[in-house]
N, C-alpha and C. Protein backbone atom coordinates (compact mmCIF):
# COMPACT_ATOMS: atom_id res chain seq x y z
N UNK A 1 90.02 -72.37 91.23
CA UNK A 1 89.65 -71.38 90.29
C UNK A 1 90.05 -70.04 90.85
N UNK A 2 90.44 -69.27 89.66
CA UNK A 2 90.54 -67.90 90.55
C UNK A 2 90.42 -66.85 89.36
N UNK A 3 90.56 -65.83 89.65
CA UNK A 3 90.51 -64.11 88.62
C UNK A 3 91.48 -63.29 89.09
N UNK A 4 91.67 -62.81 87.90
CA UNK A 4 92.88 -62.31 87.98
C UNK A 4 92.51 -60.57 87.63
N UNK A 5 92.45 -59.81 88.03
CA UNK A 5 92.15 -58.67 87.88
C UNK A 5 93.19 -57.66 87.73
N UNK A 6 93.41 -56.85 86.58
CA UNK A 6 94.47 -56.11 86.29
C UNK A 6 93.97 -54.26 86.48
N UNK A 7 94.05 -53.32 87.46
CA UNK A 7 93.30 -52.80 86.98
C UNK A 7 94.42 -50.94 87.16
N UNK A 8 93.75 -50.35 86.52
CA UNK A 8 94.81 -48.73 86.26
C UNK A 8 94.30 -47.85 87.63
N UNK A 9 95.20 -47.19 88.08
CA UNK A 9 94.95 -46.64 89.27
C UNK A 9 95.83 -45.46 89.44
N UNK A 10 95.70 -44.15 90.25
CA UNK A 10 96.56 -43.54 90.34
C UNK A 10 97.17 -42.05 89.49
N UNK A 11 97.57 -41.21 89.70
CA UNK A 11 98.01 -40.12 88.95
C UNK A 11 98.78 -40.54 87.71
N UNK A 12 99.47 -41.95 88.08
CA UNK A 12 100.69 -41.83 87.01
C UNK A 12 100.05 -42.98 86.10
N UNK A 13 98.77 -43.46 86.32
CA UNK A 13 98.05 -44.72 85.99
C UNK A 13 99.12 -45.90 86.16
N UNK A 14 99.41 -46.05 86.84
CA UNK A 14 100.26 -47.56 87.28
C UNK A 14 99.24 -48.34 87.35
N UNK A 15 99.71 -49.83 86.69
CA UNK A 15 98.99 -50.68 86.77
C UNK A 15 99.12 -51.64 87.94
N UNK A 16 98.29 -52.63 88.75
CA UNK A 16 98.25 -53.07 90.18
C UNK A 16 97.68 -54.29 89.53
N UNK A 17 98.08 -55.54 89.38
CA UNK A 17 97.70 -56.84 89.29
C UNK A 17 97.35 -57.35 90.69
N UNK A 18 95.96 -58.16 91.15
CA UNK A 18 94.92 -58.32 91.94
C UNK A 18 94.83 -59.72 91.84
N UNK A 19 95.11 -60.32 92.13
CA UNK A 19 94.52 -61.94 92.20
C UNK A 19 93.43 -61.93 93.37
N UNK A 20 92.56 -63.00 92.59
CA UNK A 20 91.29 -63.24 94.08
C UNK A 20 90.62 -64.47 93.68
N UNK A 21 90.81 -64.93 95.09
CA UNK A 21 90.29 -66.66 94.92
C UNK A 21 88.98 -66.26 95.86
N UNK A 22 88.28 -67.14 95.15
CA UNK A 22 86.72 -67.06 96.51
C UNK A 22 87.30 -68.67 97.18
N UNK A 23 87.02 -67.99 98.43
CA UNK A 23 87.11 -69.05 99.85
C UNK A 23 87.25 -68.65 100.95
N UNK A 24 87.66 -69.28 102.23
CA UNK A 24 87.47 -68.79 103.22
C UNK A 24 87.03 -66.56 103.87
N UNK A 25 87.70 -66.10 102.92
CA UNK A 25 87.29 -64.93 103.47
C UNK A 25 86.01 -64.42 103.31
N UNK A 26 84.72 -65.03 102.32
CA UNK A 26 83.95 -64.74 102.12
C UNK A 26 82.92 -65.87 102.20
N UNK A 27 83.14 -66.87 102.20
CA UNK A 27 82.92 -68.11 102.46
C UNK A 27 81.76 -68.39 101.38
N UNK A 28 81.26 -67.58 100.60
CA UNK A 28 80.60 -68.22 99.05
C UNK A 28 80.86 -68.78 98.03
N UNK A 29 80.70 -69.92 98.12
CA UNK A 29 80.49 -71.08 96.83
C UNK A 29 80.02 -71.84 96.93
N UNK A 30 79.08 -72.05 96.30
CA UNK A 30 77.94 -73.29 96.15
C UNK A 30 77.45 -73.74 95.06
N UNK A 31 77.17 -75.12 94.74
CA UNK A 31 76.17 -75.43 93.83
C UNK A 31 74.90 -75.84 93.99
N UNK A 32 73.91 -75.42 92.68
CA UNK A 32 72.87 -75.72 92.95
C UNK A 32 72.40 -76.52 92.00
N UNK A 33 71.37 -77.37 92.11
CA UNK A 33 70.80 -78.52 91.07
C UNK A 33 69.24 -78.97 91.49
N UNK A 34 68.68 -79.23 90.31
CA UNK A 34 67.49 -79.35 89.68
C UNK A 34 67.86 -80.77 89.60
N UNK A 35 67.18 -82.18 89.97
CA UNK A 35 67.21 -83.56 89.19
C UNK A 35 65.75 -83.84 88.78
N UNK A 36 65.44 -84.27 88.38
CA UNK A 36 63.90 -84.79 87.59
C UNK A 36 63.62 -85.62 88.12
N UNK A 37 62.56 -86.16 88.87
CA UNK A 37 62.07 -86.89 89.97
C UNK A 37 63.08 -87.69 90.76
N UNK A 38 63.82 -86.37 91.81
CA UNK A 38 64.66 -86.53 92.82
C UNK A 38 64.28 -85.51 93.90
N UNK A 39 63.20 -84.56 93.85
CA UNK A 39 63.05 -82.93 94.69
C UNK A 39 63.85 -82.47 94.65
N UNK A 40 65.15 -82.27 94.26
CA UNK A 40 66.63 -81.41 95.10
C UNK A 40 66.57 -80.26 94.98
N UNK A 41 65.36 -79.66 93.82
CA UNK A 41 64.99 -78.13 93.58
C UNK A 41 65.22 -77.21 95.26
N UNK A 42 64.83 -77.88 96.14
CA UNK A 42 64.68 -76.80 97.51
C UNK A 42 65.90 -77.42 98.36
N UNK A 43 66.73 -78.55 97.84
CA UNK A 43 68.20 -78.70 98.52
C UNK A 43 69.41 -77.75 98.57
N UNK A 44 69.67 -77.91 99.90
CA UNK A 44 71.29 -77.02 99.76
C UNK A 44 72.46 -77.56 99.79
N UNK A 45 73.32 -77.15 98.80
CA UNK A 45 74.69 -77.93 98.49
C UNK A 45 75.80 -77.11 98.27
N UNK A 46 75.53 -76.11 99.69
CA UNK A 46 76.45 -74.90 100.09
C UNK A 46 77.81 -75.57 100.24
N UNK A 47 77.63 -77.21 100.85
CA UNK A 47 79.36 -77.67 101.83
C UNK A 47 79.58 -78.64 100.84
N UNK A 48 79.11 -78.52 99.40
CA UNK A 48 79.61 -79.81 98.50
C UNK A 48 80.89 -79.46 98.26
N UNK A 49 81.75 -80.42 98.20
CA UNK A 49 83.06 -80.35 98.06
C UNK A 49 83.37 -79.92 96.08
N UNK A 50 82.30 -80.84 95.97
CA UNK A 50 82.52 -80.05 94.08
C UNK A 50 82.09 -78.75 93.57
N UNK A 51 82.73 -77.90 93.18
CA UNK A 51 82.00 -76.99 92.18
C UNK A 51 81.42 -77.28 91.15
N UNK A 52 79.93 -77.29 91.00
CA UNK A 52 79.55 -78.35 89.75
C UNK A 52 78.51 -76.99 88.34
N UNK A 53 78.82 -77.23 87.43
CA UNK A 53 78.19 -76.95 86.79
C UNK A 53 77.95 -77.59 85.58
N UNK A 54 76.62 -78.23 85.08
CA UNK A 54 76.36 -79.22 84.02
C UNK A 54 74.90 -78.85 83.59
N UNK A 55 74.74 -80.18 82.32
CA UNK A 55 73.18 -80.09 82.42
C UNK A 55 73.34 -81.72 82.06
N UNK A 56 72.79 -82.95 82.47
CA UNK A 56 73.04 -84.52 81.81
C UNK A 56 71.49 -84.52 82.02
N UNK A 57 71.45 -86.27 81.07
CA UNK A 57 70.80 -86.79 81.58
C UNK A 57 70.45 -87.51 83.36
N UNK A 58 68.66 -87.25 83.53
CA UNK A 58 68.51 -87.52 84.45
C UNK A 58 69.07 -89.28 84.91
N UNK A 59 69.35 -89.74 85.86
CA UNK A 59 69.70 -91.07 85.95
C UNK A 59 68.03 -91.80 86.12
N UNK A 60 67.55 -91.57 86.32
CA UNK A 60 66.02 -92.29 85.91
C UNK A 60 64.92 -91.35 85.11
N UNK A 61 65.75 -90.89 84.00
CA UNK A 61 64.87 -90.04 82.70
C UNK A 61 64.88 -88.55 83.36
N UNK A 62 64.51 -87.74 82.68
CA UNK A 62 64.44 -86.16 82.97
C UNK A 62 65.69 -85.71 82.54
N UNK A 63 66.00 -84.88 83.39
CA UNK A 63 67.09 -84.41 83.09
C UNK A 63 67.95 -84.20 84.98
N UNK A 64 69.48 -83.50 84.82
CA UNK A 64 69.77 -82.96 86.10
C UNK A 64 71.33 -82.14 85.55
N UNK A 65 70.07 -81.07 86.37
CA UNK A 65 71.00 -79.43 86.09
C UNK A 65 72.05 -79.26 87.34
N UNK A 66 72.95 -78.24 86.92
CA UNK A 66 73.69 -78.05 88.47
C UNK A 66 74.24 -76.43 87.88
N UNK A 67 74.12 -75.65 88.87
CA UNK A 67 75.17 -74.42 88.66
C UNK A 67 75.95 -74.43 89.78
N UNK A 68 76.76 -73.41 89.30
CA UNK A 68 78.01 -73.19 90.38
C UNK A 68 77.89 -71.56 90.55
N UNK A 69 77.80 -71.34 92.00
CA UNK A 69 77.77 -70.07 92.57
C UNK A 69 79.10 -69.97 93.04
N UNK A 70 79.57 -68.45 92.68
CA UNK A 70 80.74 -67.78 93.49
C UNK A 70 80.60 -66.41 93.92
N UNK A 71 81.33 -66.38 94.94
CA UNK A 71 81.25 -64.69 95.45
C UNK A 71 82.71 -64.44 95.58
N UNK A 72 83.38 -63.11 94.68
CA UNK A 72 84.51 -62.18 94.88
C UNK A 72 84.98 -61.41 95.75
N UNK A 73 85.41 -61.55 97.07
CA UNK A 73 85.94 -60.24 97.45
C UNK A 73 86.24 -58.93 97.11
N UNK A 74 85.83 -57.60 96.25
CA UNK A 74 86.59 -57.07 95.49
C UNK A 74 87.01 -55.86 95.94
N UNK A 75 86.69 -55.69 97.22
CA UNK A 75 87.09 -54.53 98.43
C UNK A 75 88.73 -54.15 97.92
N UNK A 76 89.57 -55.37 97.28
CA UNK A 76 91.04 -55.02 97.41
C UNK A 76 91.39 -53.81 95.89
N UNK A 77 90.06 -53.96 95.38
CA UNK A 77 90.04 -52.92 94.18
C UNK A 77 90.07 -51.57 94.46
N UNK A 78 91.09 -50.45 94.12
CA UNK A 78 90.93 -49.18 94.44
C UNK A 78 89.72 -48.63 94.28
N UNK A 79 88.83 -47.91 95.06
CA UNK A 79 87.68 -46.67 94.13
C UNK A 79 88.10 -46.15 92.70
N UNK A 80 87.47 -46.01 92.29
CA UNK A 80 87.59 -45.33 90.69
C UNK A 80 88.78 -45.95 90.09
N UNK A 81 89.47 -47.22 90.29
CA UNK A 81 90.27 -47.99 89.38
C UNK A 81 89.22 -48.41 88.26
N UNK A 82 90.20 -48.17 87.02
CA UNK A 82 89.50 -48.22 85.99
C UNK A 82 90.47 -49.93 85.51
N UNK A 83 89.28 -51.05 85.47
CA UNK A 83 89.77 -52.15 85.21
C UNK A 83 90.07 -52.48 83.33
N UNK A 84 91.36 -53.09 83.23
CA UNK A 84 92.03 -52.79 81.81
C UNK A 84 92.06 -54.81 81.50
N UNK A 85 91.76 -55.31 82.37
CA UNK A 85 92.29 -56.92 81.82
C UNK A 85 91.48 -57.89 83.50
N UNK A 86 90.60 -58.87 82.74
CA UNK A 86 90.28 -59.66 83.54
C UNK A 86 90.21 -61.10 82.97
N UNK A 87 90.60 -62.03 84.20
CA UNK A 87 90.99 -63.14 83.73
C UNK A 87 90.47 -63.91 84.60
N UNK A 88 89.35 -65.27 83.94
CA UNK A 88 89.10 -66.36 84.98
C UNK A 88 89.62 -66.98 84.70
N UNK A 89 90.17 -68.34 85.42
CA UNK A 89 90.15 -69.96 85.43
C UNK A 89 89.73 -70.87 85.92
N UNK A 90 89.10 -71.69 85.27
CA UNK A 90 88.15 -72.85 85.84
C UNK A 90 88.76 -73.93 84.90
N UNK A 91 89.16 -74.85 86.21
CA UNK A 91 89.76 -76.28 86.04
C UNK A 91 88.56 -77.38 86.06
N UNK A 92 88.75 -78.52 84.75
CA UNK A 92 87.90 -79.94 85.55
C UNK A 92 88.43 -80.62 86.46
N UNK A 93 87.93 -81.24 87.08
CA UNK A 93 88.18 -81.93 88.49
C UNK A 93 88.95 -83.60 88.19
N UNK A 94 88.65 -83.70 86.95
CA UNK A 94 88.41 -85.00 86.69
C UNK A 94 87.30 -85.87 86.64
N UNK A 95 87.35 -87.79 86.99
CA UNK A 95 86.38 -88.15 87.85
C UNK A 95 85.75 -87.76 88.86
N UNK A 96 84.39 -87.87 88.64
CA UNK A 96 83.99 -87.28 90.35
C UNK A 96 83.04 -88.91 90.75
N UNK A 97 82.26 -89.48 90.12
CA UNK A 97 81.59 -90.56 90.44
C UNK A 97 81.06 -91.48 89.27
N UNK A 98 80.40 -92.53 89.44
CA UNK A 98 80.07 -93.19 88.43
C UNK A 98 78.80 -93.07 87.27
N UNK A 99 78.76 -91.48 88.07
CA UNK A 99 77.29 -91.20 87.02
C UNK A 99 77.88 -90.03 86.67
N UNK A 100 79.02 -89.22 87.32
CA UNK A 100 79.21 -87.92 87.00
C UNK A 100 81.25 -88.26 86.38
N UNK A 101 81.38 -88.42 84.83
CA UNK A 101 83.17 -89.18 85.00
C UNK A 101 84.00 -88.27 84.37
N UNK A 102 83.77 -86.93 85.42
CA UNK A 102 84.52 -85.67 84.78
C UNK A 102 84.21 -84.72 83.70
N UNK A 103 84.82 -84.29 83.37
CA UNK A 103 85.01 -83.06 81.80
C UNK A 103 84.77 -84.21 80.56
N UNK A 104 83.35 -83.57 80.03
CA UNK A 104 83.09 -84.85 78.99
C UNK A 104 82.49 -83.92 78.26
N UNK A 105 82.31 -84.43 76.98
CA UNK A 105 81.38 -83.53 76.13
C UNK A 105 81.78 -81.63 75.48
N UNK A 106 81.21 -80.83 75.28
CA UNK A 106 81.53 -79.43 74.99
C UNK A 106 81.82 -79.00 76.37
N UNK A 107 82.40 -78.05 76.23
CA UNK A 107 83.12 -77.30 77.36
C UNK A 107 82.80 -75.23 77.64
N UNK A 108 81.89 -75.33 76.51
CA UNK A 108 80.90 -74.24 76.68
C UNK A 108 80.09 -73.92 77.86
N UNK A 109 80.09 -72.74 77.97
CA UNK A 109 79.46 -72.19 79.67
C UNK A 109 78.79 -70.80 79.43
N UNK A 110 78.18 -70.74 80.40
CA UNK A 110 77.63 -69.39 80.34
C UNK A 110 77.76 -68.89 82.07
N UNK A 111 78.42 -67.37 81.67
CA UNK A 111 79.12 -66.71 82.98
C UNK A 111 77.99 -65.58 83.15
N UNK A 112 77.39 -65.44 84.12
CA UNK A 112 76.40 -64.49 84.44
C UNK A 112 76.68 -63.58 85.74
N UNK A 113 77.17 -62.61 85.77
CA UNK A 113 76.48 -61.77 87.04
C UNK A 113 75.75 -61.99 88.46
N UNK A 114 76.02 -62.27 89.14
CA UNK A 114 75.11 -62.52 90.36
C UNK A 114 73.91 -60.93 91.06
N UNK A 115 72.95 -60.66 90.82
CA UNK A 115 72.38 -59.28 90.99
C UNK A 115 71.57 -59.56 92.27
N UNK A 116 71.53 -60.60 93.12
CA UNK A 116 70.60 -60.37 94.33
C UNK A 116 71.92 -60.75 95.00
N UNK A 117 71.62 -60.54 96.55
CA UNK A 117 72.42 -61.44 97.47
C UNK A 117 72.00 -62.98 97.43
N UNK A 118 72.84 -63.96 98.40
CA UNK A 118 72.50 -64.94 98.53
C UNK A 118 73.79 -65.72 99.42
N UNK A 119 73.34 -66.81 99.97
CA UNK A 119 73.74 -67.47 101.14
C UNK A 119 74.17 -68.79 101.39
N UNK A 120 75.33 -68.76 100.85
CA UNK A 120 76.02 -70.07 100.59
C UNK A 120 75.05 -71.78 101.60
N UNK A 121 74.78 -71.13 102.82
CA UNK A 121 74.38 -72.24 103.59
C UNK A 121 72.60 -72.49 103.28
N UNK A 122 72.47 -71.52 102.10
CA UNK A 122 70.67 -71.72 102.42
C UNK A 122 70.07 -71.81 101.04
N UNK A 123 71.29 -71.46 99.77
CA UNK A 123 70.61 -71.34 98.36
C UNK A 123 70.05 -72.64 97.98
N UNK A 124 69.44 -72.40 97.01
CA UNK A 124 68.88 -73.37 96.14
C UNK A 124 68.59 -73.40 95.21
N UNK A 125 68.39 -74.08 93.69
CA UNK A 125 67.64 -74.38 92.94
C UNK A 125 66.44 -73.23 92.73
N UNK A 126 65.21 -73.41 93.84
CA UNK A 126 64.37 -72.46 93.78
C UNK A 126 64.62 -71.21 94.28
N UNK A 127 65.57 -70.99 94.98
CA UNK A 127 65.89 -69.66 95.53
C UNK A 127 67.04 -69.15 94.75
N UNK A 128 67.44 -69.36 93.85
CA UNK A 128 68.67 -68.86 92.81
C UNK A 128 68.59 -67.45 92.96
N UNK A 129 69.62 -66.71 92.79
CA UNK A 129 70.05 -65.55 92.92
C UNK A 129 69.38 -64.87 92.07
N UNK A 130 68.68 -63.55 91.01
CA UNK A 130 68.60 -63.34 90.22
C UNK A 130 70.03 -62.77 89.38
N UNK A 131 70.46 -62.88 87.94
CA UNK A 131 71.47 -62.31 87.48
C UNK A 131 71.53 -62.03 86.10
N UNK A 132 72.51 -61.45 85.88
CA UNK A 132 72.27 -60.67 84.51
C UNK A 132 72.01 -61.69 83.44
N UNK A 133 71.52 -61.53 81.92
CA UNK A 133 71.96 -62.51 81.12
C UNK A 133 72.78 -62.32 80.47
């Protein structure tokens, strides 16, 4: 996944196209998940290899939620660049397992703001970031 940030800068307003992937330089991304009589509410799934975000059925009734946390580098943005065009992409993975068999169903999401800090190796479920709606 990545963003693509287009943004105006400069006396003559030249425009500066910005790409930025979250990974190693910042090392935030994580998911977090809720299962219905599983506890995982206070689990951390900072080093999951998936970026997951869903809501299914629970595999023994309830339900099981998952978000996907990211953090931007955006230091490479001038001061007072005034941003004119932003662009995400988020790919499905495919299969991931026999309870989870990829991109299924609506493909609707909701993109929120991240407004607290937070810590790829320690989030959770109950410790979720607060963020905009």
């Amino acid at each position: 996944m990545l963003i693509v940030v287009i943004a105006a800068c400069g006396i003559a307003k030249a425009q500066t196209t910005i790409t930025l992937q979250p990974g190693p330089s910042d090392g935030l991304d994580a998911s977090i998940s809720v299962h219905t009589n599983y506890n995982t509410a206070n689990a951390n799934f900072g080093d999951d290899i998936w970026f997951k975000a869903y809501c299914i059925p629970g595999y023994s009734g309830g339900e099981n939620s998952n978000r996907g946390l990211i953090s931007f580098d955006l230091s490479d943005i001038p001061a007072g660049a005034s941003i004119t065009s932003a662009q995400l992409y988020l790919y499905a993975a495919g299969y991931v397992n026999e309870l989870i068999p990829g991109h299924f169903g609506s493909n609707s999401a909701h993109l929120r703001r991240v407004t607290s800090p937070w810590l790829e190796s320690s989030v959770t479920w109950n410790s979720s970031p607060t963020s905009t709606t």
